[in-house]
Protein backbone atom coordinates (compact mmCIF):
# COMPACT_ATOMS: atom_id res chain seq x y z
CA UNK A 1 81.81 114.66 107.45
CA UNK A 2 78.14 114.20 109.77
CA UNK A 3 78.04 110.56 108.77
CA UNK A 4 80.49 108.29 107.48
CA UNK A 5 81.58 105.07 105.97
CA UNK A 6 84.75 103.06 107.22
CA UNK A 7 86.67 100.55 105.00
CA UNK A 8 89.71 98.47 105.23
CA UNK A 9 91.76 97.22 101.99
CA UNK A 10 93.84 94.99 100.88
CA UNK A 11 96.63 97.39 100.84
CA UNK A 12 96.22 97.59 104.61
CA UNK A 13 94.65 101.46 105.02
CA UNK A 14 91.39 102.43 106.90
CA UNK A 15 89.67 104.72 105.53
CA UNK A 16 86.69 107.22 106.39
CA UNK A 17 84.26 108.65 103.79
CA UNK A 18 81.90 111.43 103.90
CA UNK A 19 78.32 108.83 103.72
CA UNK A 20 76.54 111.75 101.60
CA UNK A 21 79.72 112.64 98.64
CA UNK A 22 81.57 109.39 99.17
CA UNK A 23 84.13 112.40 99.34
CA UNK A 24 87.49 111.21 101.84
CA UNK A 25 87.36 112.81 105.65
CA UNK A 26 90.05 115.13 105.47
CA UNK A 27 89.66 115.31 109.32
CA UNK A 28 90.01 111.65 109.89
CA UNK A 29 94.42 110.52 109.88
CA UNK A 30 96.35 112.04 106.85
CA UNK A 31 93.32 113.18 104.31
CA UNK A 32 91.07 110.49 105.25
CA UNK A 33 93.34 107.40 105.52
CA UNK A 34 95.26 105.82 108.36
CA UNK A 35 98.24 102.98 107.07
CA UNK A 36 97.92 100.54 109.24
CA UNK A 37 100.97 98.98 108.31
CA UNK A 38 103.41 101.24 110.00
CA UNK A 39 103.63 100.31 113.66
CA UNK A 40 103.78 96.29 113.42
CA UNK A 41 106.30 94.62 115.33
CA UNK A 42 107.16 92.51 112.32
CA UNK A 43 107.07 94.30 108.92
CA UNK A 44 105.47 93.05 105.95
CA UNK A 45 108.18 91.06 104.13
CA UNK A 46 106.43 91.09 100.42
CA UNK A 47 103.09 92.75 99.13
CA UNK A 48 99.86 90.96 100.78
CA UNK A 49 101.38 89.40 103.29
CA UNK A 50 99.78 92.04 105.65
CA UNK A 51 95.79 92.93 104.56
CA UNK A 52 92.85 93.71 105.97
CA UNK A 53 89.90 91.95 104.34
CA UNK A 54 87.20 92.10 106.60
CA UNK A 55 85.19 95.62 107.74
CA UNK A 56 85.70 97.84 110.31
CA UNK A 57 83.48 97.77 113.57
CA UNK A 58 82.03 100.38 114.85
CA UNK A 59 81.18 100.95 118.61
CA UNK A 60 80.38 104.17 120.17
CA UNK A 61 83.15 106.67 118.96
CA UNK A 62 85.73 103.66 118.15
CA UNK A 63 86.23 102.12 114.81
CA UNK A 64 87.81 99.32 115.12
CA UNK A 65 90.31 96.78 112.60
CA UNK A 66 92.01 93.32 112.89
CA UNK A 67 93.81 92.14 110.03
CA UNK A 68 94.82 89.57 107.49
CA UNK A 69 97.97 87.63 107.76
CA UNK A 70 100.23 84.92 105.33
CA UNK A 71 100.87 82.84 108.21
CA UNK A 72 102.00 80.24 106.46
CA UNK A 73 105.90 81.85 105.08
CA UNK A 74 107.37 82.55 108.56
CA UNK A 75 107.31 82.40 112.21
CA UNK A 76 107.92 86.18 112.72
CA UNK A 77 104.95 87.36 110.31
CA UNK A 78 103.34 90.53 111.03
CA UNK A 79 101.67 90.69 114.88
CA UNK A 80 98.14 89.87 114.05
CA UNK A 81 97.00 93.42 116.38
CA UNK A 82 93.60 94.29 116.66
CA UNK A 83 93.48 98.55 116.83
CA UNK A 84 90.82 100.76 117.79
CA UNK A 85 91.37 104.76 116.30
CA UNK A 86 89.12 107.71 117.36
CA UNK A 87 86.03 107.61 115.07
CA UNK A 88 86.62 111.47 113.83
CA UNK A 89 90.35 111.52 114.14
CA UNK A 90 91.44 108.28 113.45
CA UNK A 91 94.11 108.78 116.27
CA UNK A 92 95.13 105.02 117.85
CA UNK A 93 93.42 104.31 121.41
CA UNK A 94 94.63 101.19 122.09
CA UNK A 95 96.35 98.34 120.47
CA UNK A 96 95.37 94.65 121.49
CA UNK A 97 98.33 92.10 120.15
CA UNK A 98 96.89 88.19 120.90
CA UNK A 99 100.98 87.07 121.01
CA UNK A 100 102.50 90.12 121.81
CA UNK A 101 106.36 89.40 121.47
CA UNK A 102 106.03 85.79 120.85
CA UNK A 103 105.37 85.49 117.18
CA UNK A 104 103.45 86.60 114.40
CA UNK A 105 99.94 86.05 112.86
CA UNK A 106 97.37 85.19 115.04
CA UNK A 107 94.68 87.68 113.52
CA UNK A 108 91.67 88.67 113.19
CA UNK A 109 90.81 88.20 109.67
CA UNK A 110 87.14 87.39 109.98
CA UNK A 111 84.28 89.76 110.86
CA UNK A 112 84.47 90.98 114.67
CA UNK A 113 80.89 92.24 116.38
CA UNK A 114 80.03 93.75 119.47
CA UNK A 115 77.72 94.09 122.50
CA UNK A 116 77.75 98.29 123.10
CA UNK A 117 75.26 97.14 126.44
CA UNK A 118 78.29 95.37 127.60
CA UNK A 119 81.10 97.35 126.09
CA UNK A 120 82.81 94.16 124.11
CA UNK A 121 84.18 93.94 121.48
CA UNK A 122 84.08 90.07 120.50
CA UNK A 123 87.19 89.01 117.87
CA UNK A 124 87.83 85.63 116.19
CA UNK A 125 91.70 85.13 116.54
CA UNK A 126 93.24 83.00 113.91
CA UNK A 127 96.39 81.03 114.30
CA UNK A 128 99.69 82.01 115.24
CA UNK A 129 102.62 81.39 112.56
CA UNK A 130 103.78 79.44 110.83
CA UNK A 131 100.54 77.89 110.73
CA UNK A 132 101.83 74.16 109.98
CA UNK A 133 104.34 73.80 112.14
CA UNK A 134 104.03 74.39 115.64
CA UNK A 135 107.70 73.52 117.02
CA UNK A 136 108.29 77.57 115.52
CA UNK A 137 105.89 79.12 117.68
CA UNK A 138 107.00 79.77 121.35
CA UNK A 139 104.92 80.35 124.04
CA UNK A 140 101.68 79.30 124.85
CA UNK A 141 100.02 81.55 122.37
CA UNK A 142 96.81 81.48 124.95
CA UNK A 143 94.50 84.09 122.26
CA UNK A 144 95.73 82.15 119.24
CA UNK A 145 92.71 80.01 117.95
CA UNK A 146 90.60 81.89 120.17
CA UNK A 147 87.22 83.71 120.46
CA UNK A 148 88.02 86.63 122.35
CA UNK A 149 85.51 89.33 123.94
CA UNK A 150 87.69 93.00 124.58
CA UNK A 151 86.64 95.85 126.38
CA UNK A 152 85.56 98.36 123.68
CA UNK A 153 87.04 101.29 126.10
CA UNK A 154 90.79 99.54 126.59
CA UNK A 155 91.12 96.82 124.40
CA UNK A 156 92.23 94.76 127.18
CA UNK A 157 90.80 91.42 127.69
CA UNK A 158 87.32 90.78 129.52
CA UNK A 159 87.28 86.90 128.70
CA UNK A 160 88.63 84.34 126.07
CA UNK A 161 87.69 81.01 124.78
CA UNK A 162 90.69 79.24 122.54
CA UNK A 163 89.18 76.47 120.18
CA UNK A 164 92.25 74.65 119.79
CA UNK A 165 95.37 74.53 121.79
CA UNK A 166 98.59 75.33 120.17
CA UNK A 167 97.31 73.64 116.97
């Protein structure tokens, strides 16, 4: 594949197609797909309560996914991580978790963009779970509510704006 188109479903997969046969990538994770639901620190407890509903972003060889989240069930939902996989490959680079250990949710189920003159990656974070109640959410959850600008390369954070504190 010389040119290619990236989705995410609802089923939580990313997936690389050949842009001239609409053909999968064979190259690109197992036959074209990676399952992006196998490495969360809180599994999915029913169908679609872990998605992906917004594209993929693309910057230099990275393609790169946040999620969708039911953050309103529990307070350990699935992390809301934001992952960046090798553009041919789809091998994981780096793995960006806005409450890593804390709690679930916090994703990024909107559409992401980046600056490839700065090397950011910017990501709307959502909130943290459960989403009505926030006696069930420890820690400050600092990238919860946030706007958040990555380094494309590392995924680690060049600067963050949060909206609302611990709403």
């Amino acid at each position: 594949c010389t040119m290619r188109v990236y989705l995410g479903t609802v089923d939580a997969r990313l997936i690389a197609l050949d842009a001239a046969t609409g053909k999968s990538c064979a190259g690109f994770g197992n036959r074209g797909t990676v399952d992006l639901g196998h490495d969360l620190l809180n599994p999915p407890a029913f169908p679609g309560e872990y998605e992906v509903t917004s594209p993929p972003l693309v910057i230099g060889n990275l393609v790169i996914v946040g999620s969708s989240i039911g953050d309103n069930n529990r307070a350990d939902a699935p992390s809301g991580v934001v992952r960046a996989y090798d553009a041919r490959t789809g091998a994981q680079r780096w793995r960006w978790d806005p409450v890593p250990g804390r709690t679930g949710a916090a994703n990024a189920w909107s559409v992401m963009s980046a600056d490839p003159g700065l090397g950011l990656v910017f990501v709307p974070v959502g909130s943290a779970s459960p989403d009505f109640y926030g006696g069930d959410r420890l820690g400050q959850n600092l990238y919860a509510n946030s706007v958040v600008a990555l380094h494309a390369s590392t995924g680690q954070p060049a600067w963050s704006f949060q909206v609302v504190h611990h709403d």
